[in-house]
Protein backbone atom coordinates (compact mmCIF):
# COMPACT_ATOMS: atom_id res chain seq x y z
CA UNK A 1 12.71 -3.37 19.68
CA UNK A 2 15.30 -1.88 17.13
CA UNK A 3 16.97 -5.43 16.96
CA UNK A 4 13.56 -6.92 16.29
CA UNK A 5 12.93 -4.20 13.61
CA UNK A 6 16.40 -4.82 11.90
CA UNK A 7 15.96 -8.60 12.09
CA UNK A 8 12.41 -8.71 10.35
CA UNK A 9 14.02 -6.25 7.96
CA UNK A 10 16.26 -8.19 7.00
CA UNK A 11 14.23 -10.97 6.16
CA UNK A 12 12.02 -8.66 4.23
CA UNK A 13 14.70 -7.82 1.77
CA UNK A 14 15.83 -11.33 1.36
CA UNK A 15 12.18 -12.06 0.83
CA UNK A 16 11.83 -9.79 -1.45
CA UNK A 17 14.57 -10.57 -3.09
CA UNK A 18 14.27 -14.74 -3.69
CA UNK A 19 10.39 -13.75 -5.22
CA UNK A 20 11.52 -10.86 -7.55
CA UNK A 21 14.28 -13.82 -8.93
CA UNK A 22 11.72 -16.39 -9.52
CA UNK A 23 9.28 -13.78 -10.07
CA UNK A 24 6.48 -15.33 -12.38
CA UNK A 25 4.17 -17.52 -10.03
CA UNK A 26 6.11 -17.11 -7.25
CA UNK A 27 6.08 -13.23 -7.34
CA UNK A 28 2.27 -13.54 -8.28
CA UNK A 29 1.25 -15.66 -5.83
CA UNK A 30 3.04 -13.40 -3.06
CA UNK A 31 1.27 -9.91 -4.14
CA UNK A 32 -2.14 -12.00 -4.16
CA UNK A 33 -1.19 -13.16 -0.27
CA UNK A 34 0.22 -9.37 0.41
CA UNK A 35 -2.54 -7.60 -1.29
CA UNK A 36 -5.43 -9.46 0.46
CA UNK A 37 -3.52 -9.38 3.90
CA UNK A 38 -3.00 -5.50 3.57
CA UNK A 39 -7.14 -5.83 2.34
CA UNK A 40 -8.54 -7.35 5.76
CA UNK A 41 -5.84 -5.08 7.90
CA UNK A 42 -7.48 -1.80 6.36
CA UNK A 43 -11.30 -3.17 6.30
CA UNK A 44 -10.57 -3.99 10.03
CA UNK A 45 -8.89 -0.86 10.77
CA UNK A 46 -12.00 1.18 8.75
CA UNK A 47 -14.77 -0.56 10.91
CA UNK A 48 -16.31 -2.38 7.71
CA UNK A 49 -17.97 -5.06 10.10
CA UNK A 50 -19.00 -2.62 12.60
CA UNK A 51 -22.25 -0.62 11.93
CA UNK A 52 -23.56 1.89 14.30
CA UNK A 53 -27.30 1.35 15.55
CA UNK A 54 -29.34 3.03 18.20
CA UNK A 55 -30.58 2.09 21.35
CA UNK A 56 -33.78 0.52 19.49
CA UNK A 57 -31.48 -1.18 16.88
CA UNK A 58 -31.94 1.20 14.30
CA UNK A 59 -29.26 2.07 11.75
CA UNK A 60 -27.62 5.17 11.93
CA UNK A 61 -27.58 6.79 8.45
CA UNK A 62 -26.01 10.72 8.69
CA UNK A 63 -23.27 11.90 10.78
CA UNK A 64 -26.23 14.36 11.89
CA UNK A 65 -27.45 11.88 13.61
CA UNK A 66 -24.89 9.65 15.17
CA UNK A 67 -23.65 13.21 17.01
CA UNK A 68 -27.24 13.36 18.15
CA UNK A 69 -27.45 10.13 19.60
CA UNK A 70 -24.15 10.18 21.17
CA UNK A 71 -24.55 12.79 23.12
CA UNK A 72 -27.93 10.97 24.70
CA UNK A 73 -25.87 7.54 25.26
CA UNK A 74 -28.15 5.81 22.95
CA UNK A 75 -25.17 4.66 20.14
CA UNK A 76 -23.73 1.40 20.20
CA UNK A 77 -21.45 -1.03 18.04
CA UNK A 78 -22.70 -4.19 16.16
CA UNK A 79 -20.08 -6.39 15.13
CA UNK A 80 -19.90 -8.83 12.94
CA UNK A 81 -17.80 -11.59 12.50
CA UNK A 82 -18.71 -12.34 8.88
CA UNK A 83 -18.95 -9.30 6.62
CA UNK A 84 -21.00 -10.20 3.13
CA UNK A 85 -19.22 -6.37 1.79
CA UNK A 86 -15.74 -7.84 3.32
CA UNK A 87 -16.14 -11.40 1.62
CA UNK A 88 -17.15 -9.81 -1.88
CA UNK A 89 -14.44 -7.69 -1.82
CA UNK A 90 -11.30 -10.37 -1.05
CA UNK A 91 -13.47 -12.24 -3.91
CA UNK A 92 -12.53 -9.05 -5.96
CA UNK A 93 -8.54 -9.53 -4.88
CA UNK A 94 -8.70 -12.84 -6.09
CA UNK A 95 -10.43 -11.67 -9.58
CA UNK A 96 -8.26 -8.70 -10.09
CA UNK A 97 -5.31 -10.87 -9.58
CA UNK A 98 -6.25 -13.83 -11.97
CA UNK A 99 -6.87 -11.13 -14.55
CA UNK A 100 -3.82 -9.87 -14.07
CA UNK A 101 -1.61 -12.69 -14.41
CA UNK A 102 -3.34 -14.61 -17.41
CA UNK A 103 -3.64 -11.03 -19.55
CA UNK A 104 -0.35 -9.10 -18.34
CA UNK A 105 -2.23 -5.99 -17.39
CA UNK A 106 -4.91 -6.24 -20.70
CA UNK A 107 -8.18 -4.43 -20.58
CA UNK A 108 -10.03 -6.84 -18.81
CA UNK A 109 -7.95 -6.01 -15.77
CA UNK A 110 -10.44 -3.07 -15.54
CA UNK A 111 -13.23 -5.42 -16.01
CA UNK A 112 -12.47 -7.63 -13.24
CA UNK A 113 -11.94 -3.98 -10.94
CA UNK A 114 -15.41 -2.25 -12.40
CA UNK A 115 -17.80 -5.66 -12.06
CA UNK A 116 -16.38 -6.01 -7.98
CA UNK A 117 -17.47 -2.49 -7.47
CA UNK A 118 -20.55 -2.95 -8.86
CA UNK A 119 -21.37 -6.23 -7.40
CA UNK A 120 -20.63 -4.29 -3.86
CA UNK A 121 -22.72 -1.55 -4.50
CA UNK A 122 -25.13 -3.82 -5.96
CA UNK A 123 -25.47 -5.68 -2.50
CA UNK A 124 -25.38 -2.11 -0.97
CA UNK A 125 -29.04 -1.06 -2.79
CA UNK A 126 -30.90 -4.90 -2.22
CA UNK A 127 -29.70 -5.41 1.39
CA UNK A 128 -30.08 -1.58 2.15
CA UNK A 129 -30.24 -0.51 5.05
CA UNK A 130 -28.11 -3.65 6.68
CA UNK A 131 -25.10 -1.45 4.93
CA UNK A 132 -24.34 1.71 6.08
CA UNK A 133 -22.77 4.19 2.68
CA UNK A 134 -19.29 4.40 5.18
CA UNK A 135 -18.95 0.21 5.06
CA UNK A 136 -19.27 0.09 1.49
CA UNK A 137 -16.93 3.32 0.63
CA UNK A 138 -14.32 1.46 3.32
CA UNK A 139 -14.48 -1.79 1.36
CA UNK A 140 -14.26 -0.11 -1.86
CA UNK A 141 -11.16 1.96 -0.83
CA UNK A 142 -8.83 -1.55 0.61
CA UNK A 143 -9.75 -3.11 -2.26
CA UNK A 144 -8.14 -0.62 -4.69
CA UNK A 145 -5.83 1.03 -2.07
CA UNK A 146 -3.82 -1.90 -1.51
CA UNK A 147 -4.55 -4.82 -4.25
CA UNK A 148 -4.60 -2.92 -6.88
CA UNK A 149 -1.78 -0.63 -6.56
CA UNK A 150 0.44 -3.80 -5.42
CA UNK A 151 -0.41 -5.36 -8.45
CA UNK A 152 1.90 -2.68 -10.07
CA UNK A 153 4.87 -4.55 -8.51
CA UNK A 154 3.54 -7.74 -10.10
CA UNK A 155 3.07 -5.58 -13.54
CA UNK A 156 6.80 -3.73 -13.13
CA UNK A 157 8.67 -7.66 -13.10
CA UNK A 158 6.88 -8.52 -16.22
CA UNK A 159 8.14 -5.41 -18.42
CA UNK A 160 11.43 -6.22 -19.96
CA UNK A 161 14.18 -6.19 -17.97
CA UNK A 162 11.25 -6.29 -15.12
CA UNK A 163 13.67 -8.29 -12.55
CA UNK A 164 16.42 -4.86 -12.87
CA UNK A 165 13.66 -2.16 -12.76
CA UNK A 166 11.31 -3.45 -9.98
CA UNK A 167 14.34 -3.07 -7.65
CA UNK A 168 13.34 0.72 -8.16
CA UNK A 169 10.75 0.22 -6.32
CA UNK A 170 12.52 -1.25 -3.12
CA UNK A 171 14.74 1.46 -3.71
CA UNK A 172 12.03 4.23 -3.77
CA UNK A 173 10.73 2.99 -0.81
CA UNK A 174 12.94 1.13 1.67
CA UNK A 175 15.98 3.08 1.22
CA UNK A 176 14.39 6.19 0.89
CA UNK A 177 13.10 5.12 4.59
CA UNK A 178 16.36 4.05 5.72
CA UNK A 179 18.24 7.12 4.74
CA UNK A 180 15.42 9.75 5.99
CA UNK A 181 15.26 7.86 9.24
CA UNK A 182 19.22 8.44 10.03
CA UNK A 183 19.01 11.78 8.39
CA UNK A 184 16.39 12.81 10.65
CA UNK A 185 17.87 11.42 13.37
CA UNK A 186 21.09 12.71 12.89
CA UNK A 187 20.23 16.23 10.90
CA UNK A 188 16.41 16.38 11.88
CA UNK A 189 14.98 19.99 13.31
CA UNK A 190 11.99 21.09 11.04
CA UNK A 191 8.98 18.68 11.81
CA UNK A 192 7.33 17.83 8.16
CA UNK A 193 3.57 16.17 9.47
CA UNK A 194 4.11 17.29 13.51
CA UNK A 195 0.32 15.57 14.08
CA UNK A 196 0.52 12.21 11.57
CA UNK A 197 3.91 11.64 12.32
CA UNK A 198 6.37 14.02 14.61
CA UNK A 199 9.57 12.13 14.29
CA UNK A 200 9.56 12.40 10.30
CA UNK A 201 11.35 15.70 9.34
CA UNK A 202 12.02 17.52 6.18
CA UNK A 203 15.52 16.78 6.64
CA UNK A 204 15.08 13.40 6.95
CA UNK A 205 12.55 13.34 3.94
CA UNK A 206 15.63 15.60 2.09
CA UNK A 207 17.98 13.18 2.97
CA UNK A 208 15.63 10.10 1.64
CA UNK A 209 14.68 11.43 -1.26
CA UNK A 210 18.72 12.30 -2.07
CA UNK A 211 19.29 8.99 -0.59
CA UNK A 212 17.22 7.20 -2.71
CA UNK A 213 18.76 9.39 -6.17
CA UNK A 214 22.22 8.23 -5.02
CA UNK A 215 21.45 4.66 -4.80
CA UNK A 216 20.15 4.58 -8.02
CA UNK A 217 22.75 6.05 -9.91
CA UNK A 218 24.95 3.57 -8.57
CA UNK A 219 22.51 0.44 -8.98
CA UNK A 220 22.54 2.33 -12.61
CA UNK A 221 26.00 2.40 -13.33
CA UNK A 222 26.54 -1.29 -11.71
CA UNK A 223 24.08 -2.07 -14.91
CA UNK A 224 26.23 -0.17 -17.23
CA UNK A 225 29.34 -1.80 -16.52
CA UNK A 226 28.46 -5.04 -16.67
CA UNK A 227 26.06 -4.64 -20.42
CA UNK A 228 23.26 -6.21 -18.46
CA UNK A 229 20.60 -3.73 -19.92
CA UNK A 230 22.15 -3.18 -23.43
CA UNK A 231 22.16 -0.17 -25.02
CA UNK A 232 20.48 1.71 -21.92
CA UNK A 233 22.85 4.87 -21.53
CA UNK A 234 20.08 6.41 -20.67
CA UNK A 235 19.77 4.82 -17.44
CA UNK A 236 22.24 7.04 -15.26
CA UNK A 237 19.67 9.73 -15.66
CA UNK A 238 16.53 7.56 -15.51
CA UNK A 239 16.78 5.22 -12.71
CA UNK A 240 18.09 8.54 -10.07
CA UNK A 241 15.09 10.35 -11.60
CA UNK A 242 13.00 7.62 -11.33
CA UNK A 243 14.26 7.00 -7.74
CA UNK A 244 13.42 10.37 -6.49
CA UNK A 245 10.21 11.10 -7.90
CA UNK A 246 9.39 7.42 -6.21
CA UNK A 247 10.56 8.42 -2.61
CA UNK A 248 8.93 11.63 -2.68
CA UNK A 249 5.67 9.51 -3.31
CA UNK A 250 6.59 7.02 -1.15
CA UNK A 251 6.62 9.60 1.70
CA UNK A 252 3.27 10.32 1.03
CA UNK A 253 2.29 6.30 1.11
CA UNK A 254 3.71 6.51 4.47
CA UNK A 255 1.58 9.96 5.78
CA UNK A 256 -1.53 8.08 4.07
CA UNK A 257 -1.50 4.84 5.81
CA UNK A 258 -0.69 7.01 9.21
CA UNK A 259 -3.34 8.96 9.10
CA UNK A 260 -5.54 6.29 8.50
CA UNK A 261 -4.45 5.01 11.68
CA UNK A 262 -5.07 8.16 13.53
CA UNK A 263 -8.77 8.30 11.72
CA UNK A 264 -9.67 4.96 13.36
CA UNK A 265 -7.08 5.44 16.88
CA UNK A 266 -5.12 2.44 16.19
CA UNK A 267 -1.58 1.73 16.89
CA UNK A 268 -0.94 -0.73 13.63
CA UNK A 269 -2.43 -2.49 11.58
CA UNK A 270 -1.83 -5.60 12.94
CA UNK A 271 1.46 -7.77 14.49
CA UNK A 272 2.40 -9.98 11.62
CA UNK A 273 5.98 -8.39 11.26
CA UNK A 274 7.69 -8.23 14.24
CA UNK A 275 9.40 -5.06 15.07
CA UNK A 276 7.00 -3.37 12.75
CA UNK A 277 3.67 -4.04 13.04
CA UNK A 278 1.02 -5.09 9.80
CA UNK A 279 1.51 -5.65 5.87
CA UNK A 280 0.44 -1.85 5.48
CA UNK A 281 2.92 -0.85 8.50
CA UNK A 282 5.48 -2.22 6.36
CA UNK A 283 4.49 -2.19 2.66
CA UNK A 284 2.44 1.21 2.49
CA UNK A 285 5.48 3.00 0.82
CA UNK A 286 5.47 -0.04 -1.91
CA UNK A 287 1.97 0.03 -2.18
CA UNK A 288 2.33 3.68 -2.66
CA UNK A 289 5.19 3.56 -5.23
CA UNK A 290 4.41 0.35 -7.37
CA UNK A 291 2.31 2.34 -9.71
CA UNK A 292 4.53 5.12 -9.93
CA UNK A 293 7.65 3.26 -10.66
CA UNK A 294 6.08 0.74 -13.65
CA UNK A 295 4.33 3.85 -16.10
CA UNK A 296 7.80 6.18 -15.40
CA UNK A 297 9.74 2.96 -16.01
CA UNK A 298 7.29 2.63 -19.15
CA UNK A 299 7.70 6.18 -19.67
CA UNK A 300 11.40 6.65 -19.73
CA UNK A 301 12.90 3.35 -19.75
């Protein structure tokens, strides 16, 4: 299991690495693929195709009464293998991202994000009540949870000197998991979430977060030595700022997308990375971060 976990790691990073050097379409096209994988895994998790109906087929509208009927046997589960809400909303991926690469992040990015939520909600009213409120909130949420925010990584490669600074990101969030993980293992005693996730510690989140700083000052000074950002002194204070403000909130992205999973009592969110599980299993701290990283970057870069 551990070799299978270090192996698709591996391949991550060089992954990561070969589309953040071509970056334009290449790195576009691979958030768009990311972002609307990570969609599907958390409309699935969320139960956006399943609705709740009675006995007699009727649609179960309150919590009230879904409790009521549960207790007298009379709930079940209607499935569906096409989702209208689902299908609008990866239409909304695609809009968001074809906004985003012909205007750079412009104000019609928020165009394309406000006329998907009201074309959802919009469906929600004239097909009511074939949509429960809960399938159209869960829709709403993967499609800014995960596309959106990934976009930021997108966003960070096309600021100047994008290629140097998105690696802030990885760094944020991969090595900020790396070092927390043998922290905790080796230095872990105080649990940090005991019910979302017992193994993480405050140790190990101590050690990622100082982890993370480290790394940064060095990628930093590697930069410095070599000109490659000119005239950016600033940047052995920035980029070990910048790195530890992004793994404390990468920490979080991880706690988020785990209690997500204990919401909905799933394992992961799916078994396209070996070793690790689904696009959110692996990219929920970069999901998390992206945003973070670009406006600091903006900010103090």
């Amino acid at each position: 299991m551990m070799l299978e976990r270090v192996i698709s790691g591996v391949i991550l990073i060089i992954m990561m690495a070969l589309v953040l050097i071509f970056g334009g379409p290449v790195l576009f096209v691979f958030c768009l693929l990311i972002s609307l994988k990570a969609y599907f895994e958390l409309t699935r998790a969320m139960d956006v195709r399943v609705t709740t109906l009675t006995k007699d087929g009727d649609l179960i509208i309150s919590d009230k009464d879904e409790k009521i009927d549960a207790k007298s046997n009379l709930l079940k589960k209607k499935e569906e293998k096409v989702n209208l809400l689902e299908i609008l909303g990866a239409i909304g991926v695609f809009s968001y991202y074809s906004v985003l690469f012909f205007t750079k992040g412009g104000s019609f990015v928020m165009l394309s994000v406000t006329f998907t939520i009201l074309i959802l909600l919009f469906v929600y009213v004239f097909a009511f009540p074939k949509y429960d409120a809960r399938q159209v909130m869960a829709t709403l949420f993967s499609f800014i949870y995960a596309p959106i925010m990934l976009g930021y990584l997108y966003l960070t490669r096309e600021l100047d000197h994008g290629f140097y600074i998105a690696w802030l990101i990885v760094i944020s969030s991969w090595v900020c998991d790396t070092c927390a993980y043998f922290t905790g293992v080796m230095f872990g005693k105080h649990k940090m979430a005991p019910i979302l996730s017992p193994k993480k510690s405050i140790e190990g989140a101590i050690g990622g977060v100082l982890g993370s700083s480290i790394v940064g000052f060095i990628y930093a000074y590697v930069l410095n030595c070599f000109e490659i950002i000119p005239g950016k002194g600033m940047l052995l204070w920035a980029f070990p700022l910048i790195c530890g403000i992004g793994a404390l909130i990468s920490m979080v992205g991880d706690l988020a997308a785990s209690a997500i999973k204990r919401n909905f009592n799933i394992k992961d969110y799916g078994t396209l990375i070996p070793g690790h599980g689904g696009i959110m299993d692996r990219f929920d701290s970069i999901i998390f971060t992206a945003p973070v990283i670009y406006y600091l970057a903006v900010i103090l870069i």
